[in-house]
Protein backbone atom coordinates (compact mmCIF):
# COMPACT_ATOMS: atom_id res chain seq x y z
CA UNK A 1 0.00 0.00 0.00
CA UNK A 2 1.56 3.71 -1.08
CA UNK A 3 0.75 6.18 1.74
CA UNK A 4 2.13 9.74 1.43
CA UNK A 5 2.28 12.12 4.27
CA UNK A 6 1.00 16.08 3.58
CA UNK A 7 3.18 18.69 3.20
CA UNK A 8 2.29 20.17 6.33
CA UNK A 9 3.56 17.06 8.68
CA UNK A 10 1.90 15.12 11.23
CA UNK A 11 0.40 11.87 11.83
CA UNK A 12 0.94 8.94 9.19
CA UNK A 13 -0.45 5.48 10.05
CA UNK A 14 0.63 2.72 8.39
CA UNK A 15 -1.05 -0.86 7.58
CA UNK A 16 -0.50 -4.31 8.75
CA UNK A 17 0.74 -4.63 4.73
CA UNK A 18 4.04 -3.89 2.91
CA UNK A 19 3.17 -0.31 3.03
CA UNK A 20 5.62 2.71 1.32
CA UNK A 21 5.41 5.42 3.35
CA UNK A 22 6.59 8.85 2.12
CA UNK A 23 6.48 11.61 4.96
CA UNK A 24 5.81 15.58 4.21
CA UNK A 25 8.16 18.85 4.01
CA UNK A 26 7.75 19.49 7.96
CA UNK A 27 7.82 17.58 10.55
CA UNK A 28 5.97 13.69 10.75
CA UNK A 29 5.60 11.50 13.31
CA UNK A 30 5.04 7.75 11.41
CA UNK A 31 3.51 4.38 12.68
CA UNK A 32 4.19 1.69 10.05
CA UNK A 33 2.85 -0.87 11.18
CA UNK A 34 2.99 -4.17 10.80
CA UNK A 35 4.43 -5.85 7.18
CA UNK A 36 7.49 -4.98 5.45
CA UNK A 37 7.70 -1.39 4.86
CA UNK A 38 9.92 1.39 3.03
CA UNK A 39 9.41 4.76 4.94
CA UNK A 40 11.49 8.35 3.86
CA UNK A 41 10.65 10.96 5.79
CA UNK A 42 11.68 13.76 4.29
CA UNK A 43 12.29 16.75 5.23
CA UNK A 44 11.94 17.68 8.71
CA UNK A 45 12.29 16.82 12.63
CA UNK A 46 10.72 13.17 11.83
CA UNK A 47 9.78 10.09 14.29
CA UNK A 48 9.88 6.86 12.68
CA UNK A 49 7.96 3.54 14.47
CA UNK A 50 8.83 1.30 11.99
CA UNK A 51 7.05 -2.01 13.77
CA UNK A 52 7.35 -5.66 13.48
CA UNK A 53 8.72 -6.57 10.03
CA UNK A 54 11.73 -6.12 7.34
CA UNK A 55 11.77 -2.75 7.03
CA UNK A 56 13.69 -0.22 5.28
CA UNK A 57 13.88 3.65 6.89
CA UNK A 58 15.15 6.65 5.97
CA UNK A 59 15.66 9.52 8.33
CA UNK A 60 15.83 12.14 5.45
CA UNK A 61 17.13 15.38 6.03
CA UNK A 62 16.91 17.09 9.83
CA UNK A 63 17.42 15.56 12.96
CA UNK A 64 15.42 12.47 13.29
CA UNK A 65 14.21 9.56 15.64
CA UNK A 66 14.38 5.82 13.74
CA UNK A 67 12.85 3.16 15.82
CA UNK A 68 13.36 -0.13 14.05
CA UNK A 69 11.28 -2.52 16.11
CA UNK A 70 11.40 -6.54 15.76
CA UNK A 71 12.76 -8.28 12.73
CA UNK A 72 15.80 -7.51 10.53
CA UNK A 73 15.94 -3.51 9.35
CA UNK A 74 17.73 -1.65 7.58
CA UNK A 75 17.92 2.22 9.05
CA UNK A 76 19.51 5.23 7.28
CA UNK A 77 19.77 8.34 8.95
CA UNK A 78 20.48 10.97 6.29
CA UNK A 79 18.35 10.72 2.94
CA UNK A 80 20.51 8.15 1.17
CA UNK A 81 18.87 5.05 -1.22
CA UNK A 82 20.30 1.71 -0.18
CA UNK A 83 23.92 0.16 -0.37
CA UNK A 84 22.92 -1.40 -3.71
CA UNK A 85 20.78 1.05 -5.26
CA UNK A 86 22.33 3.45 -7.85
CA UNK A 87 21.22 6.75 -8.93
CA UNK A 88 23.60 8.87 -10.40
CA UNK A 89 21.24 12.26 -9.42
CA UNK A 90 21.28 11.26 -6.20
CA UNK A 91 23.93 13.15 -4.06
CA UNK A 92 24.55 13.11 -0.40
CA UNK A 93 25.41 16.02 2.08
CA UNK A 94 28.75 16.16 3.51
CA UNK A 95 28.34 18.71 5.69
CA UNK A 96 25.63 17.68 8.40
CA UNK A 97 22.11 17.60 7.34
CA UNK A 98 20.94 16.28 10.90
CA UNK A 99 21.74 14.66 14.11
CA UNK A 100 19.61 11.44 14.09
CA UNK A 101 18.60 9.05 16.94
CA UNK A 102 18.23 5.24 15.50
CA UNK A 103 17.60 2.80 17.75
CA UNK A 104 16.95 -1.07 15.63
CA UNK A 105 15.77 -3.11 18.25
CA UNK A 106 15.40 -6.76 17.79
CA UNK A 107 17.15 -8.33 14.75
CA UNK A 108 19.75 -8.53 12.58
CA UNK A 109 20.28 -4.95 11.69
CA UNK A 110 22.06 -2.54 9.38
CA UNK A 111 22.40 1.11 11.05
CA UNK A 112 23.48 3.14 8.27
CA UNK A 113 25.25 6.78 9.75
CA UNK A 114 24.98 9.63 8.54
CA UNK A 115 26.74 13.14 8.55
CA UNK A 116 25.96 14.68 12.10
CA UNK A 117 26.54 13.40 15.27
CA UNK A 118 24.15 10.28 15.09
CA UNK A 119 23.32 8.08 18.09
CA UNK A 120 23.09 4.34 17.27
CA UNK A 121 21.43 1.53 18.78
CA UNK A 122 21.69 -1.59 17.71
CA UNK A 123 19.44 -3.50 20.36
CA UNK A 124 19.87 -7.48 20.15
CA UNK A 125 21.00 -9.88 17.92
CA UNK A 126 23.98 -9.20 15.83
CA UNK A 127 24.44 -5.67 14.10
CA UNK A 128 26.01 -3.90 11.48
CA UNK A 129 27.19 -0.26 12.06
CA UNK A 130 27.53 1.09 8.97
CA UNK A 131 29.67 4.09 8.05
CA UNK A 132 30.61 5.83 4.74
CA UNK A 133 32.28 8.64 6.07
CA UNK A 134 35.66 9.39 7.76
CA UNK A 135 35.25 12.68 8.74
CA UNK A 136 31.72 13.85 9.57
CA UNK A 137 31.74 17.17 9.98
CA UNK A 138 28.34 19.46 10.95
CA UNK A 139 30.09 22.92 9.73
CA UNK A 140 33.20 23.71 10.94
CA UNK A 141 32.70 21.55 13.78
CA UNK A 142 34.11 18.53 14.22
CA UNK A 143 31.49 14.98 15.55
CA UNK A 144 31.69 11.55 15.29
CA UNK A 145 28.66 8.83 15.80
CA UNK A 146 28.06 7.32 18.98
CA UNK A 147 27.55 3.76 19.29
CA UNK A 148 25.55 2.63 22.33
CA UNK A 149 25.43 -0.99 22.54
CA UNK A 150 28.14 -2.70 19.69
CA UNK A 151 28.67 -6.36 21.15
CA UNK A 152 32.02 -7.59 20.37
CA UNK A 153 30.67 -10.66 19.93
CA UNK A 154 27.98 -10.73 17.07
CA UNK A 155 28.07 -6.88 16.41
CA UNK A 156 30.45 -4.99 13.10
CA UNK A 157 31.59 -2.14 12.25
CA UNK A 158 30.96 -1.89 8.33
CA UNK A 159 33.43 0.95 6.87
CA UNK A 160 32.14 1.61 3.17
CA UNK A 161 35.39 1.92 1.29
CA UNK A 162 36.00 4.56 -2.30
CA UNK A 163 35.96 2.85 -5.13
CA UNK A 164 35.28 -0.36 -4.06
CA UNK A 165 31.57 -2.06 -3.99
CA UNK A 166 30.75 -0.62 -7.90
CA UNK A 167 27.69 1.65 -7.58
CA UNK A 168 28.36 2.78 -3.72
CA UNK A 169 30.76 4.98 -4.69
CA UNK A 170 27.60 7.52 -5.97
CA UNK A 171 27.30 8.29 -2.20
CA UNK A 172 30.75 9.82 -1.62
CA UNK A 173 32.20 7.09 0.34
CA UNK A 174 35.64 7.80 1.96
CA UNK A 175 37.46 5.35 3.30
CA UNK A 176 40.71 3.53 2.34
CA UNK A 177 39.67 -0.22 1.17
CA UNK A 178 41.77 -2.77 3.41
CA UNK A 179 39.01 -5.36 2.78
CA UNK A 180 40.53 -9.17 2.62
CA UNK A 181 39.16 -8.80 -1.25
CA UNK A 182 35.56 -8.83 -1.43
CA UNK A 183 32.76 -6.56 -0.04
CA UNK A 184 31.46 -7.56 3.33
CA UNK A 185 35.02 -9.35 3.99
CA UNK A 186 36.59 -8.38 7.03
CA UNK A 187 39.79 -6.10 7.47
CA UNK A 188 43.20 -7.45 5.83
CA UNK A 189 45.08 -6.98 8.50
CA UNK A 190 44.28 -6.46 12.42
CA UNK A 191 46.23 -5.80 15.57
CA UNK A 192 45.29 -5.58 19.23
CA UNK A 193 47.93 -5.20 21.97
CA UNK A 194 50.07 -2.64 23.50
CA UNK A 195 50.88 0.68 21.53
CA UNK A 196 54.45 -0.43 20.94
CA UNK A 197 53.62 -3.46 18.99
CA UNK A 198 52.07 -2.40 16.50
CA UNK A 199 53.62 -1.94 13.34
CA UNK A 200 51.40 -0.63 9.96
CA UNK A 201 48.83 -2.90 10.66
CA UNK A 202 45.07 -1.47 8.54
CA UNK A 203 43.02 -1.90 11.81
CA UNK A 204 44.96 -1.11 15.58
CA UNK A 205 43.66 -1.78 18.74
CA UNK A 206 45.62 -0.17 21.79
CA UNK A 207 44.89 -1.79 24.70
CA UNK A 208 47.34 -0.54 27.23
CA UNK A 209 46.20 3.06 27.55
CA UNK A 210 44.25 5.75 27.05
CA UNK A 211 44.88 8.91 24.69
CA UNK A 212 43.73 12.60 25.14
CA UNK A 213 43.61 12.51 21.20
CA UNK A 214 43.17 10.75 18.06
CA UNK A 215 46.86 12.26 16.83
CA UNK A 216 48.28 11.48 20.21
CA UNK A 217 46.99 7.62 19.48
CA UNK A 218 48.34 7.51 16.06
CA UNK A 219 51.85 8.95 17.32
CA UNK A 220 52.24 6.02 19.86
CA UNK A 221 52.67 3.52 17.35
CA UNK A 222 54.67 2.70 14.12
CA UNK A 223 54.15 2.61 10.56
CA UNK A 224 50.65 3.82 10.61
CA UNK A 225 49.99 4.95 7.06
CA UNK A 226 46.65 6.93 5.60
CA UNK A 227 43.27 4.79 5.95
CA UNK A 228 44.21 2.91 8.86
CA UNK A 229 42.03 2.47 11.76
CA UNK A 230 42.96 3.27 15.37
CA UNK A 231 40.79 2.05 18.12
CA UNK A 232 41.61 3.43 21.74
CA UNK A 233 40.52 4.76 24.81
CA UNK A 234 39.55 8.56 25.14
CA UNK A 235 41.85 9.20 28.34
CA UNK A 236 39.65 12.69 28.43
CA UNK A 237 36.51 10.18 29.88
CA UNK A 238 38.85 8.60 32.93
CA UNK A 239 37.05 8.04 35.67
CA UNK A 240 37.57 8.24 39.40
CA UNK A 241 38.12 4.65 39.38
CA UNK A 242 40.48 4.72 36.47
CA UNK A 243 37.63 2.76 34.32
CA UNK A 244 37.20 4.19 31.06
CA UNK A 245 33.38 5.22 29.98
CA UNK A 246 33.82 4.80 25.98
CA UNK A 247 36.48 4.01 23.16
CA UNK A 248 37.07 6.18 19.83
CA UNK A 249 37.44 4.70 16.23
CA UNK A 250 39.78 7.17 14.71
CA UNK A 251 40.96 7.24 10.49
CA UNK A 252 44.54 8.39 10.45
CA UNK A 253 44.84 10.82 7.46
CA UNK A 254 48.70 10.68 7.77
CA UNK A 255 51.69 9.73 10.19
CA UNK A 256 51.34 10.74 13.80
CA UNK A 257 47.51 12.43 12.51
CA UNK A 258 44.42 11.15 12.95
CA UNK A 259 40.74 11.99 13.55
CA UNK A 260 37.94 10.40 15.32
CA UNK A 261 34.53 9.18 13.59
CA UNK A 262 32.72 7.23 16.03
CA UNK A 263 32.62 6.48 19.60
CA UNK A 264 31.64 3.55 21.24
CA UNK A 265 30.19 4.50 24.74
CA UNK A 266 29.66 1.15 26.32
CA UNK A 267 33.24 -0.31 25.94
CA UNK A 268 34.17 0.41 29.30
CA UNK A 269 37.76 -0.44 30.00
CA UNK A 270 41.00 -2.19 28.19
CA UNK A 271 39.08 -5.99 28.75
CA UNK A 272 36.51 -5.32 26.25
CA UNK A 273 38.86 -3.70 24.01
CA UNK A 274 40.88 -7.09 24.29
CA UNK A 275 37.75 -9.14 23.15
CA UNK A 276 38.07 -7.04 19.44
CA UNK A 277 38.90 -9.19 16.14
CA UNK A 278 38.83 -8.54 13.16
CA UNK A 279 35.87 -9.87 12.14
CA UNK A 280 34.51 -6.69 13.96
CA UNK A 281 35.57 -5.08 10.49
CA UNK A 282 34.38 -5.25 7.30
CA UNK A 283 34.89 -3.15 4.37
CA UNK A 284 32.09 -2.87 1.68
C-alpha cells in the first residue's frame, strides 16, 4: 500500500501490509505498522515507528528519531537510497544535514550513519554499524557517531570503502579499502595489543592506555599509514576509578595524525577492548 504524508507534517499510520510510506516537508511523526515497509521521511524533525517486520527507513534530512522494532531492518539516517541502489542524481550532504537518533531493536540490523553526530542503537542480535564517512563534519565543527550498545561478539563495524563495492561509490564514500578482497570481507590486516607493537597494521587496537587525542593515538605507534584504523581509549573520559566510559574509532589521514569518527560508549575499559577481532571489520 503507497501512503504519502502532507506537506504540512503530522500523523501517518501505516497498515498491517508492505506499506511505502513517504512523509511531508515538515515535521511527521510515522507508525508503520505491521508488514514490510519502506518509509522516507523527508524533510523535517521526523519520528519513525517502523514495527514488526523487514523494514527499510530513511531519516531524510533534519534531525530524526528511527525506531526499528522486531525483525531484521535496515535504518539510514540521512536521505541516502540503499547500499545497492544506484542513482547517479542522487547526491549526499557532507556537511551535516541532521543529528539522528536510530535505535533497531530486535534483529539482525544494518544502522546506516549519517553526517551529524548520530546516536546508534543496535538493540539485540547481531548488528552492522555502517559508516561511509571518515570525517563527519556538521560545519566547521568537528562529531563523530556514537555507538551505544556494539557487542564484540555478534556486532560490526561496516566501513564503506571509495571505489570499491561498484555503484556505492555515488554516495561519496571515503574510506581507504583494506578489505581481505571482497565486499562484506573483514579487514586485511588487524592488531590488538600494546601501543608499541604495533607496526602498519590497517586496523589497531591499543589496549594498554588511554589517549587525550586521536593524533596522540596515532603517534604512539609505528608505521601507521593513511586509511588505517585506530581504536583506543579517550583518556579525556577517565574516571575516578580509572575505568574508562567509551572508546574512539579514529581514520589516520597521515603519520602521527588522525581523527575520530565514532565512539563507542559502552566499551568500558582495556578488557573489552581485548575481546576485538577482526571480524569486527568489514569493508564494503
Amino acid at each position: 500500500m503507497n501512503i504519502k504524508g502532507s506537506d504540512n507534517g503530522g500523523f501517518i499510520w501505516g497498515s498491517d501490509l508492505n506499506d511505502t510510506i513517504d512523509g511531508g516537508k515538515k515535521n511527521d511523526w510515522i507508525e508503520a505498522g505491521k508488514g514490510d515497509d519502506r518509509i522516507t521521511a523527508g524533510d523535517g524533525q521526523d519520528r519513525i515507528m517502523a514495527g514488526a517486520g523487514h523494514d527499510i527507513a530513511w531519516g531524510g534530512n533534519g534531525s530524526d528519531a528511527i525506531h526499528g522494532g522486531d525483525d531484521d531492518d535496515l535504518l539510514y539516517s540521512d536521505a541516502s537510497y540503499p547500499l545497492y541502489v544506484s542513482d547517479p542524481h542522487r547526491v549526499i550532504p557532507h556537511s551535516g544535514e541532521g543529528d539522528d537518533v536510530i535505535d533497531a531493536g530486535r534483529g539482525r540490523d544494518t544502522l546506516v550513519a549519517g553526517d551529524g553526530a548520530d546516536v546508534l542503537t543496535g538493540g539485540d542480535d547481531g548488528d552492522a554499524f555502517v559508516f561511509r564517512f571518515h570525517d563527519p563534519m556538521v560545519g566547521t565543527t568537528h562529531c563523530y557517531t556514537s555507538v551505544m550498545d556494539f557487542d564484540t561478539k555478534q556486532d560490526r563495524f561496516v566501513l564503506d570503502a571509495a571505489h570499491f563495492g561498484g555503484d556505492r561509490d555515488l554516495f561519496g564514500a571515503n574510506f581507504i579499502n583494506h578489505s581481505k578482497g571482497f565486499p562484506g570481507e573483514f579487514v586485511d590486516t588487524f592488531y590488538n595489543g600494546a601501543a608499541e607493537g604495533a607496526h602498519g597494521e590497517h586496523v589497531v587496537v591499543i589496549t594498554d592506555r588511554g589517549f587525550a587525542s586521536a593524533a596522540a593515538a596515532a603517534t604512539a605507534i609505528d608505521h601507521e599509514a593513511r586509511g588505517d584504523i585506530i581504536v583506543y581509549h579517550d583518556e579525556k573520559t577517565l574516571g575516578q576509578d580509572g575505568e574508562t566510559h567509551g572508546a574512539t574509532l579514529a581514520y589516520v589521514d597521515s603519520a602521527n595524525h588522525a581523527h575520530a569518527f565514532a565512539h563507542v560508549d559502552n566499551l568500558h575499559d582495556m578488557s573489552d577492548l581485548t575481546s576485538l577481532t577482526a571480524e569486527n571489520f568489514g569493508f564494503i
